[in-house]
N, C-alpha and C. Protein backbone atom coordinates (compact mmCIF):
# COMPACT_ATOMS: atom_id res chain seq x y z
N UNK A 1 8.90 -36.73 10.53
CA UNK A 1 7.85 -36.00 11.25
C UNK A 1 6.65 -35.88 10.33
N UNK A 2 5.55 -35.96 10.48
CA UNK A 2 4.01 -36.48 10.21
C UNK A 2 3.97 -34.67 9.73
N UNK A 3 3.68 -34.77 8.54
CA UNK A 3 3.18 -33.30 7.79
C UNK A 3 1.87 -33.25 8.56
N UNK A 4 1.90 -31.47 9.33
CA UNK A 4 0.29 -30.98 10.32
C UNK A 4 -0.52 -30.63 9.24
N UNK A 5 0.12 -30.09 8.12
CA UNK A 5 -1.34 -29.56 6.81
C UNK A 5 -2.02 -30.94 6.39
N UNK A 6 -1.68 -31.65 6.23
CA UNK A 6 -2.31 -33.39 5.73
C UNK A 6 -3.53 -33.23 6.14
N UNK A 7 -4.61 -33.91 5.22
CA UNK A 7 -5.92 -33.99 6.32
C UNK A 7 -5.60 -35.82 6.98
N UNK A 8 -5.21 -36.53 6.62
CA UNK A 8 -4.49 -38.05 6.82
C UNK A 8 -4.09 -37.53 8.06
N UNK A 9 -3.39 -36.80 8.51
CA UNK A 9 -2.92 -37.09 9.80
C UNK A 9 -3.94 -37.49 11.26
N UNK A 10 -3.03 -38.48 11.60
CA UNK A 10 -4.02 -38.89 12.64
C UNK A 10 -4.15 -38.13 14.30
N UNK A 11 -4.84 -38.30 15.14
CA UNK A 11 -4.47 -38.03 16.32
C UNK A 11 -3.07 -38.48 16.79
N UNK A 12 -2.68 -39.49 16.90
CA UNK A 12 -1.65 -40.24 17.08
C UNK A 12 -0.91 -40.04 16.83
N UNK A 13 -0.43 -39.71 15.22
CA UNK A 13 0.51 -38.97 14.75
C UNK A 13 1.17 -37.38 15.84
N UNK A 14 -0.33 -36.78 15.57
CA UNK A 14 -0.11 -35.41 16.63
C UNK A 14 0.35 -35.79 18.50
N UNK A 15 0.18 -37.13 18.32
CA UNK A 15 0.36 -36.59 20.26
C UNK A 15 1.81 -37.54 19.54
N UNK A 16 2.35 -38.24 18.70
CA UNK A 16 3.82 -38.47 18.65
C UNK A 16 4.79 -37.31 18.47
N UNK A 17 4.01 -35.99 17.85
CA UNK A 17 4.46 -34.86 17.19
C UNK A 17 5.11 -34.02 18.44
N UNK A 18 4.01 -34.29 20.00
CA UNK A 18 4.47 -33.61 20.80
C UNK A 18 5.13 -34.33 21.51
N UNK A 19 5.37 -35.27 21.86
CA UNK A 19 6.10 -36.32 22.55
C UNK A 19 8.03 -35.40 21.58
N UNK A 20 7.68 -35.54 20.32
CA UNK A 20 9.15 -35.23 20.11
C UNK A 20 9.34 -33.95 20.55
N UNK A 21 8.24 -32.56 20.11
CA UNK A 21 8.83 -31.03 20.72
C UNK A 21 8.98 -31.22 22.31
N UNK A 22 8.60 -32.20 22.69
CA UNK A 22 9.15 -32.13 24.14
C UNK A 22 10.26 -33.31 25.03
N UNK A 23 10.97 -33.75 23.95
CA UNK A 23 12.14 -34.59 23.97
C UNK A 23 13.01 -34.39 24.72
N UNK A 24 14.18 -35.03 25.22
CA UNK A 24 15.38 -34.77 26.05
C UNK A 24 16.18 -33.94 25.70
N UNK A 25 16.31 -34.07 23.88
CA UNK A 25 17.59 -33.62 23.26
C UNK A 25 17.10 -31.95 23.28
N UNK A 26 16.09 -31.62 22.64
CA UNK A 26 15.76 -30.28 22.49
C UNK A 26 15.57 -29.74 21.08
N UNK A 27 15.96 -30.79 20.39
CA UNK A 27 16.07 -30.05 19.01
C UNK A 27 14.97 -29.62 18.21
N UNK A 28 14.32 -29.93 18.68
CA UNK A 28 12.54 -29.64 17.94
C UNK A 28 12.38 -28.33 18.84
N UNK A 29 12.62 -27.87 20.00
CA UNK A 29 11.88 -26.39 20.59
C UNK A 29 12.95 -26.28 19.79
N UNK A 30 14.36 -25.99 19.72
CA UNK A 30 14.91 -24.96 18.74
C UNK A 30 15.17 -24.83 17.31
N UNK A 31 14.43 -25.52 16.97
CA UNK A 31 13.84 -25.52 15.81
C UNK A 31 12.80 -24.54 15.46
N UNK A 32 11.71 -25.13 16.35
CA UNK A 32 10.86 -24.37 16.53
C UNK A 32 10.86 -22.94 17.07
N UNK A 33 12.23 -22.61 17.90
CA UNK A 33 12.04 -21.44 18.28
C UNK A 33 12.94 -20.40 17.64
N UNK A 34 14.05 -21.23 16.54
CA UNK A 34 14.35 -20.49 15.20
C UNK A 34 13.40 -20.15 14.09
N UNK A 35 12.22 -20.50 14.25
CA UNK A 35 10.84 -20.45 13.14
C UNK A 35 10.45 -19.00 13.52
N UNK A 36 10.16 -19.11 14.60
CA UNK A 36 9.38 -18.49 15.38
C UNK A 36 9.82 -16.84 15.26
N UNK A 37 11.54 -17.03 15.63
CA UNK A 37 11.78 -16.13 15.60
C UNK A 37 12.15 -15.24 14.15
N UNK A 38 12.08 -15.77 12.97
CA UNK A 38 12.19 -15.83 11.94
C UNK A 38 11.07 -14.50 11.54
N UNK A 39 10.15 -15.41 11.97
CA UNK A 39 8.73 -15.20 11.23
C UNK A 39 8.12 -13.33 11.99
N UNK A 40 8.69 -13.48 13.68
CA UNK A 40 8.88 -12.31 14.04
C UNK A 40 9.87 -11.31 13.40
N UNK A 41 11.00 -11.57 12.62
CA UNK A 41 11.29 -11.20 12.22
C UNK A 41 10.91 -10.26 11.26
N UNK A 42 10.01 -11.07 10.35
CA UNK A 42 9.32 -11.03 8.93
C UNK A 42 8.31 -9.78 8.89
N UNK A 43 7.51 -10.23 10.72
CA UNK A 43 6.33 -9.51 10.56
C UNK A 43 6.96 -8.12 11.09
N UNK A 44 7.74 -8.11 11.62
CA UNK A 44 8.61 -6.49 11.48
C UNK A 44 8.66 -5.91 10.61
N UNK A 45 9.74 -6.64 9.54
CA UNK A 45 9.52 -5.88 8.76
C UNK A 45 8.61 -5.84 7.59
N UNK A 46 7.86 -6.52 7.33
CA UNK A 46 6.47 -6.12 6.84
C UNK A 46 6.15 -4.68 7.08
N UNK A 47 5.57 -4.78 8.85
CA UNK A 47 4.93 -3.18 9.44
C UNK A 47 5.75 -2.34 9.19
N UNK A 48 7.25 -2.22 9.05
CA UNK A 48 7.99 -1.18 8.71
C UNK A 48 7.75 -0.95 7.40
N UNK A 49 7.61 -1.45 6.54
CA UNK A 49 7.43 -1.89 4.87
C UNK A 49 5.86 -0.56 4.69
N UNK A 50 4.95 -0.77 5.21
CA UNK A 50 3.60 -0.56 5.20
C UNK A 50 3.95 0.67 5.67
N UNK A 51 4.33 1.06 7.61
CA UNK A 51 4.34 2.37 7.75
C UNK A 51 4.92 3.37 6.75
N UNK A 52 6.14 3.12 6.27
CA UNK A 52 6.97 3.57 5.32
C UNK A 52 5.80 3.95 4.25
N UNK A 53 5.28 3.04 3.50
CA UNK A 53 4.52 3.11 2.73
C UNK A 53 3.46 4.30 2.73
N UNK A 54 2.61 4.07 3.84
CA UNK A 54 1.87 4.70 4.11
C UNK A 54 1.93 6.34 4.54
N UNK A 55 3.18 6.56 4.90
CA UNK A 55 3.63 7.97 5.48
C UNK A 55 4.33 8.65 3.91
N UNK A 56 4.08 8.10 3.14
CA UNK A 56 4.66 8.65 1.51
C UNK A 56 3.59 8.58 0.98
N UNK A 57 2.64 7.76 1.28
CA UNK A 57 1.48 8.01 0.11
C UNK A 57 0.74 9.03 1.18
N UNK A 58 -0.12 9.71 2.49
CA UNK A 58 -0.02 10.58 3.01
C UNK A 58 0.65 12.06 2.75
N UNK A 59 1.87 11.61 2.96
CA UNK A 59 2.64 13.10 2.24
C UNK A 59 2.56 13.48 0.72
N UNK A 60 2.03 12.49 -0.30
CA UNK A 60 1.56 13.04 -1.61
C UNK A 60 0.61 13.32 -1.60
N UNK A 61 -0.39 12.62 -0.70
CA UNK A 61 -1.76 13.13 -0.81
C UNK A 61 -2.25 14.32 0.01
N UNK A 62 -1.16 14.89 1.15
CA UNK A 62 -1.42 16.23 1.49
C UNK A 62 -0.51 17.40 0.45
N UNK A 63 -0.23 16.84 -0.31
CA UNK A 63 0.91 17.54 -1.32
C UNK A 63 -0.21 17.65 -2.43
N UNK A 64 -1.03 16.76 -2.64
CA UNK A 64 -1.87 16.73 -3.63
C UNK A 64 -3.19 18.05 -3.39
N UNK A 65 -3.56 17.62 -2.58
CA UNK A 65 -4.63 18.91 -1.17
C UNK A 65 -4.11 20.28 -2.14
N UNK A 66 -3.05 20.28 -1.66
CA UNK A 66 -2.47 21.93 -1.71
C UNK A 66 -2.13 22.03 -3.08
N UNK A 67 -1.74 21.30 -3.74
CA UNK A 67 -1.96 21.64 -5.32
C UNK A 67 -3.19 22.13 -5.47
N UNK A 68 -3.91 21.29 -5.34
CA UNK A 68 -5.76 21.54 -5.72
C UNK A 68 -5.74 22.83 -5.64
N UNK A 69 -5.63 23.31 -4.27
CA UNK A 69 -6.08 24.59 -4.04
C UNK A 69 -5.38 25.62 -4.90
N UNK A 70 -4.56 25.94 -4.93
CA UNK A 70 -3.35 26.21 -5.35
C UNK A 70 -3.74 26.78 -7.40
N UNK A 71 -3.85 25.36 -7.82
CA UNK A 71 -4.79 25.55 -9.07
C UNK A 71 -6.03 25.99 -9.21
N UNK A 72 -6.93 25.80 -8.24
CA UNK A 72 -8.27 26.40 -8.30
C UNK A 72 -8.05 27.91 -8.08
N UNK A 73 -6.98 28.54 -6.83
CA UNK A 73 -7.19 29.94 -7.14
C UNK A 73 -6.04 30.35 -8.55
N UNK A 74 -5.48 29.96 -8.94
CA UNK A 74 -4.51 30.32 -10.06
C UNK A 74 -5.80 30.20 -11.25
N UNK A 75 -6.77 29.24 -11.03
CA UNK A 75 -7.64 29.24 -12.47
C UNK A 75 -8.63 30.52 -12.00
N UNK A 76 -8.89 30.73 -10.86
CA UNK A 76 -10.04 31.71 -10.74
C UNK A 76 -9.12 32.96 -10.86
N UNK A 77 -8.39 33.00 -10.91
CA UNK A 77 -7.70 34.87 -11.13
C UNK A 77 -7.07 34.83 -12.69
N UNK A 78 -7.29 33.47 -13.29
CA UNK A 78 -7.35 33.65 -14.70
C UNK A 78 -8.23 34.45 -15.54
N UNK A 79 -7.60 35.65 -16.58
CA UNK A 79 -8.82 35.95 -17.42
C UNK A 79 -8.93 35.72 -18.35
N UNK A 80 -7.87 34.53 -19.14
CA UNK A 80 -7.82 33.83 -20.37
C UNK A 80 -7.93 32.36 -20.40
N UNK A 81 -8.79 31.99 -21.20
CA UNK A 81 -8.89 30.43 -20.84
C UNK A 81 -7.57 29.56 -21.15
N UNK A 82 -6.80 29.73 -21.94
CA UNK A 82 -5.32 29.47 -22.26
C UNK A 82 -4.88 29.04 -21.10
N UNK A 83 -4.66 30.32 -20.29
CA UNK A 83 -3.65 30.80 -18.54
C UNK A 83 -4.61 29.56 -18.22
N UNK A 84 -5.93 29.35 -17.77
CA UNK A 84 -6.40 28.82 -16.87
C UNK A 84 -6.12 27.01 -17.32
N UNK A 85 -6.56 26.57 -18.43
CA UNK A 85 -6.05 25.18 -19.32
C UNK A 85 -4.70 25.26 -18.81
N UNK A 86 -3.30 26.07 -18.81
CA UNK A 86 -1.99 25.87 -18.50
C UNK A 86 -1.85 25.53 -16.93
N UNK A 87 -2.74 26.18 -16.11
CA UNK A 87 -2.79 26.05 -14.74
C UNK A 87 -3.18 24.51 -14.15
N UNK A 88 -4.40 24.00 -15.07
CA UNK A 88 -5.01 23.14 -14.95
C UNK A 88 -4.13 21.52 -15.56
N UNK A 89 -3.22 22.12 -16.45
CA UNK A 89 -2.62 21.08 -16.95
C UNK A 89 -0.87 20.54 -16.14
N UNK A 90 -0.95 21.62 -15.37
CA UNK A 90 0.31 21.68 -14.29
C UNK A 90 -0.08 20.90 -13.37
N UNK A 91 -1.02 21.35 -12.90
CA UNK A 91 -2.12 20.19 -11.74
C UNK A 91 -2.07 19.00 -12.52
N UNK A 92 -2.60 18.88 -13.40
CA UNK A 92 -2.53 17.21 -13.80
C UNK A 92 -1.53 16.63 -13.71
N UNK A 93 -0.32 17.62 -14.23
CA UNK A 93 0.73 16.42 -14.25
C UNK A 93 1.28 16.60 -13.07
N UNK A 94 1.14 17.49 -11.91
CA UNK A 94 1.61 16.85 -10.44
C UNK A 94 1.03 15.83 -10.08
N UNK A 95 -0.27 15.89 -10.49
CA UNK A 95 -1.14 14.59 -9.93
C UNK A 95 -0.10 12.82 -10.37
N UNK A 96 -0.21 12.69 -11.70
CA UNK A 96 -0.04 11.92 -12.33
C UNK A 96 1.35 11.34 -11.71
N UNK A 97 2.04 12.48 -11.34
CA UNK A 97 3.44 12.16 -10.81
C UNK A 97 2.89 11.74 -9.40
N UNK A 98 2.44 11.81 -8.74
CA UNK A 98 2.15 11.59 -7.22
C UNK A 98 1.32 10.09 -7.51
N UNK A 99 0.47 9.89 -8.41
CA UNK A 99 -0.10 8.44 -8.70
C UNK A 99 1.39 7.44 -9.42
N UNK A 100 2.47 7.79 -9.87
CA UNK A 100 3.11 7.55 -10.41
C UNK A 100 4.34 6.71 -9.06
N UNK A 101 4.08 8.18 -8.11
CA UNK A 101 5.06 7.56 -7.17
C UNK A 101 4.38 6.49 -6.78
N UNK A 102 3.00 6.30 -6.23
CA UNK A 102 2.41 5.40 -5.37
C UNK A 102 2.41 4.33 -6.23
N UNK A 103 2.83 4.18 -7.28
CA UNK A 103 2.83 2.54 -7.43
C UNK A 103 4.16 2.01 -7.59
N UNK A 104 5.08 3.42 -7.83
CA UNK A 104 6.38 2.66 -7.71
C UNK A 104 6.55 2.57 -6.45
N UNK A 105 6.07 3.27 -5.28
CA UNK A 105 6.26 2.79 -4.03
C UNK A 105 5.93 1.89 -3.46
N UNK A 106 4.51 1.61 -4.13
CA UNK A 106 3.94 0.02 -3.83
C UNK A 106 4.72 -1.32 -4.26
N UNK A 107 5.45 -1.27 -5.57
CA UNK A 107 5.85 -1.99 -6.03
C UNK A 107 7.04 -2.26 -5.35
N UNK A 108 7.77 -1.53 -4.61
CA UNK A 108 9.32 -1.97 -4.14
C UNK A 108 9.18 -2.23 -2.76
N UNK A 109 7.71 -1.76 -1.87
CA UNK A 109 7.69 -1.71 -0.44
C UNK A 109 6.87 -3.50 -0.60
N UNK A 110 6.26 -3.84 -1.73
CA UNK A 110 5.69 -4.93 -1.66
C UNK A 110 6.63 -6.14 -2.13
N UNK A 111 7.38 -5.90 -2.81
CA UNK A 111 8.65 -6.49 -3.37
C UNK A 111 9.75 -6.79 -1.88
N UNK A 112 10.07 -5.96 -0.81
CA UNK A 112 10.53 -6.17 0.41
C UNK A 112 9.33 -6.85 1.41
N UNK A 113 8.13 -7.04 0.84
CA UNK A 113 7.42 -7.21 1.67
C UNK A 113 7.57 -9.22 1.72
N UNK A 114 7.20 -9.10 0.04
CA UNK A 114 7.58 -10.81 -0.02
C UNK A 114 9.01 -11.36 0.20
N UNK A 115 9.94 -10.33 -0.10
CA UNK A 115 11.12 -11.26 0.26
C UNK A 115 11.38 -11.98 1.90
N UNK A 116 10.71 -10.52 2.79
CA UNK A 116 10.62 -10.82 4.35
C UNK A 116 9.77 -12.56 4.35
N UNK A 117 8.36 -12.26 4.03
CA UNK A 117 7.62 -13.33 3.41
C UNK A 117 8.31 -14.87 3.42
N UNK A 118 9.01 -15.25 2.15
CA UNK A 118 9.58 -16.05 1.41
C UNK A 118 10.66 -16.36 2.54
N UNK A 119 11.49 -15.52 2.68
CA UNK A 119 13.01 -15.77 3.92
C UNK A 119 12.55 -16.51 5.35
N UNK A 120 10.75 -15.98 5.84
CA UNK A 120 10.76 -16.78 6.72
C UNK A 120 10.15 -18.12 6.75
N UNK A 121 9.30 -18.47 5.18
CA UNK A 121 9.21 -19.78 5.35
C UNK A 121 10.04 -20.38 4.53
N UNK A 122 11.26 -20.22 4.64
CA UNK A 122 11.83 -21.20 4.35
C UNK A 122 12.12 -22.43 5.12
N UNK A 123 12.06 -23.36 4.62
CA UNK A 123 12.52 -24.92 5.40
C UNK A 123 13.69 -25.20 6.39
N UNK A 124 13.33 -25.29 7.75
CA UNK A 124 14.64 -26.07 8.36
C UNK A 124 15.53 -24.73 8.60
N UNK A 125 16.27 -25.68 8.05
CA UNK A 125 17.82 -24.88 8.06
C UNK A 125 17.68 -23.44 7.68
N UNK A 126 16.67 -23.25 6.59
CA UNK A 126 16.72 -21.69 6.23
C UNK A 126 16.24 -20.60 7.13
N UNK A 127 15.43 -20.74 8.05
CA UNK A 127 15.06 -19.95 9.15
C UNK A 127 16.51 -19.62 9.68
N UNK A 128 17.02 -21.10 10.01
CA UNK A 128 18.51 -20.79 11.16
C UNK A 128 19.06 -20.09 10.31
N UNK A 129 19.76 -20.00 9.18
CA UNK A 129 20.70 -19.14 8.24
C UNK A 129 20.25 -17.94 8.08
N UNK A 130 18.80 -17.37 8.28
CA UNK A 130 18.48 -16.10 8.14
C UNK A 130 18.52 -15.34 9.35
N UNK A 131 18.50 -16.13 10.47
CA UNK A 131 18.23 -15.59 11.91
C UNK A 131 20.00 -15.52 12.01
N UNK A 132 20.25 -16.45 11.78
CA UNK A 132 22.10 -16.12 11.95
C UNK A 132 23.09 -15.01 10.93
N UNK A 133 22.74 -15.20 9.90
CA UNK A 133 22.76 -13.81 9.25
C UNK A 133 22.87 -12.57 9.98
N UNK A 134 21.47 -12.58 10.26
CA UNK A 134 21.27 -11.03 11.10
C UNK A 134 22.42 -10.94 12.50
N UNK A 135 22.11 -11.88 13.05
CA UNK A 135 22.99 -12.01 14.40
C UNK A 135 24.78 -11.82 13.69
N UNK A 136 24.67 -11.66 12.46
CA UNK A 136 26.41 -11.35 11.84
C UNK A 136 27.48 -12.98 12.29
N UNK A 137 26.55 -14.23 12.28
CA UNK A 137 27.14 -14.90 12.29
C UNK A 137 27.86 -15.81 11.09
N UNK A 138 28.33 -16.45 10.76
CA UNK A 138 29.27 -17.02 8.85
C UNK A 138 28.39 -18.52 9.46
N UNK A 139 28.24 -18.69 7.74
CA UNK A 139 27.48 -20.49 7.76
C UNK A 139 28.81 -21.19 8.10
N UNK A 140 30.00 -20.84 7.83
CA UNK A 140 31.17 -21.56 7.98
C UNK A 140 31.49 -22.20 9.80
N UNK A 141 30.68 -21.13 10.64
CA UNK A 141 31.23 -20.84 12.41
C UNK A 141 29.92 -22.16 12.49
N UNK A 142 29.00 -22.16 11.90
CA UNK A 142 27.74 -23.43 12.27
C UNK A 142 27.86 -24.44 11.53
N UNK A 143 28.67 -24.53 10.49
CA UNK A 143 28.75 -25.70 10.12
C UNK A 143 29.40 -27.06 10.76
N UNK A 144 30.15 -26.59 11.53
CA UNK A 144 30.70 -27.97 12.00
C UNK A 144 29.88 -28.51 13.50
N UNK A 145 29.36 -27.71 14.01
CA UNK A 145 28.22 -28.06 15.00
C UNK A 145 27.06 -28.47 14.60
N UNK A 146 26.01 -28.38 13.22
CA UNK A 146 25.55 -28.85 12.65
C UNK A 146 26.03 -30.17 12.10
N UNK A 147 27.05 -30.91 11.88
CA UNK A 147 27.32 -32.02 11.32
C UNK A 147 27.27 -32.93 12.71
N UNK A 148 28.25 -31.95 13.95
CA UNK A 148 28.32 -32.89 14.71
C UNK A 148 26.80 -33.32 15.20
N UNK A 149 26.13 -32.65 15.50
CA UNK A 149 24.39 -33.06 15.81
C UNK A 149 23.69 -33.89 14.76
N UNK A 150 24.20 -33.95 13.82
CA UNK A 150 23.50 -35.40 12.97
C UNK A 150 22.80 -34.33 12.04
N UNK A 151 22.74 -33.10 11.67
CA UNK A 151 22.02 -32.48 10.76
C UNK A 151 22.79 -31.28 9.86
């Protein structure tokens, strides 16, 4: 099959390309429609990846809000600059911890983000093994229907 990223590819090539997704046997739509569904897969969980994300960095940053305040009246009913520096340095390090979470949260929600990524372009066969996976099916139950089809 004629690589579509090529700039070489010809017209010709492309109307042979559809001549095969629309063949007798079928094996190119389900191919194609193991890709497909793959990749829907992927972009699921991506958005779950992100909402997640996003509803934790939200809840630190309304967590952060109420610190603020929180320290500003604890420094204004200070009458020693000591008390008020101790108040002020409690705030910092909630802060620091709340910037602390957001990148370890970034780092592991983006880390699930590429594996989704990576799993759905994989080649061929790897779409089918990830889509069958989920469906709780064994490479062992497709392997011998795969040989018999020539692939």
């Amino acid at each position: 099959m004629p690589d579509v990223n090529q700039p070489e590819t010809r017209p010709a090539d492309m109307t042979e390309m559809m001549r095969n997704l629309f063949d007798g046997s079928g094996q190119m739509r389900a191919r194609l429609g193991s890709q497909m569904a793959e990749l829907a897969h992927a972009q699921q969980q991506i958005l779950r990846e992100w909402e997640d994300m996003a509803h934790g960095w939200f809840a630190r940053r309304h967590s952060g809000t109420q610190a603020t305040l929180d320290a500003a009246r604890e420094i204004a009913r200070c009458n020693d600059p000591g008390e008020a520096m101790g108040a002020y340095q409690r705030w910092l390090a909630g802060s620091v911890s709340r910037m602390a979470a957001d990148a370890l949260e970034a780092q592991s929600h983006g880390a699930r983000m590429m594996k989704a990524c990576a799993e759905a372009m994989r080649a061929d066969g790897g779409a089918e093994h990830g889509a069958a996976a989920r469906r709780g099916e064994h490479a062992g139950e497709r392997g011998p229907r795969r040989a018999a089809a020539g692939g």
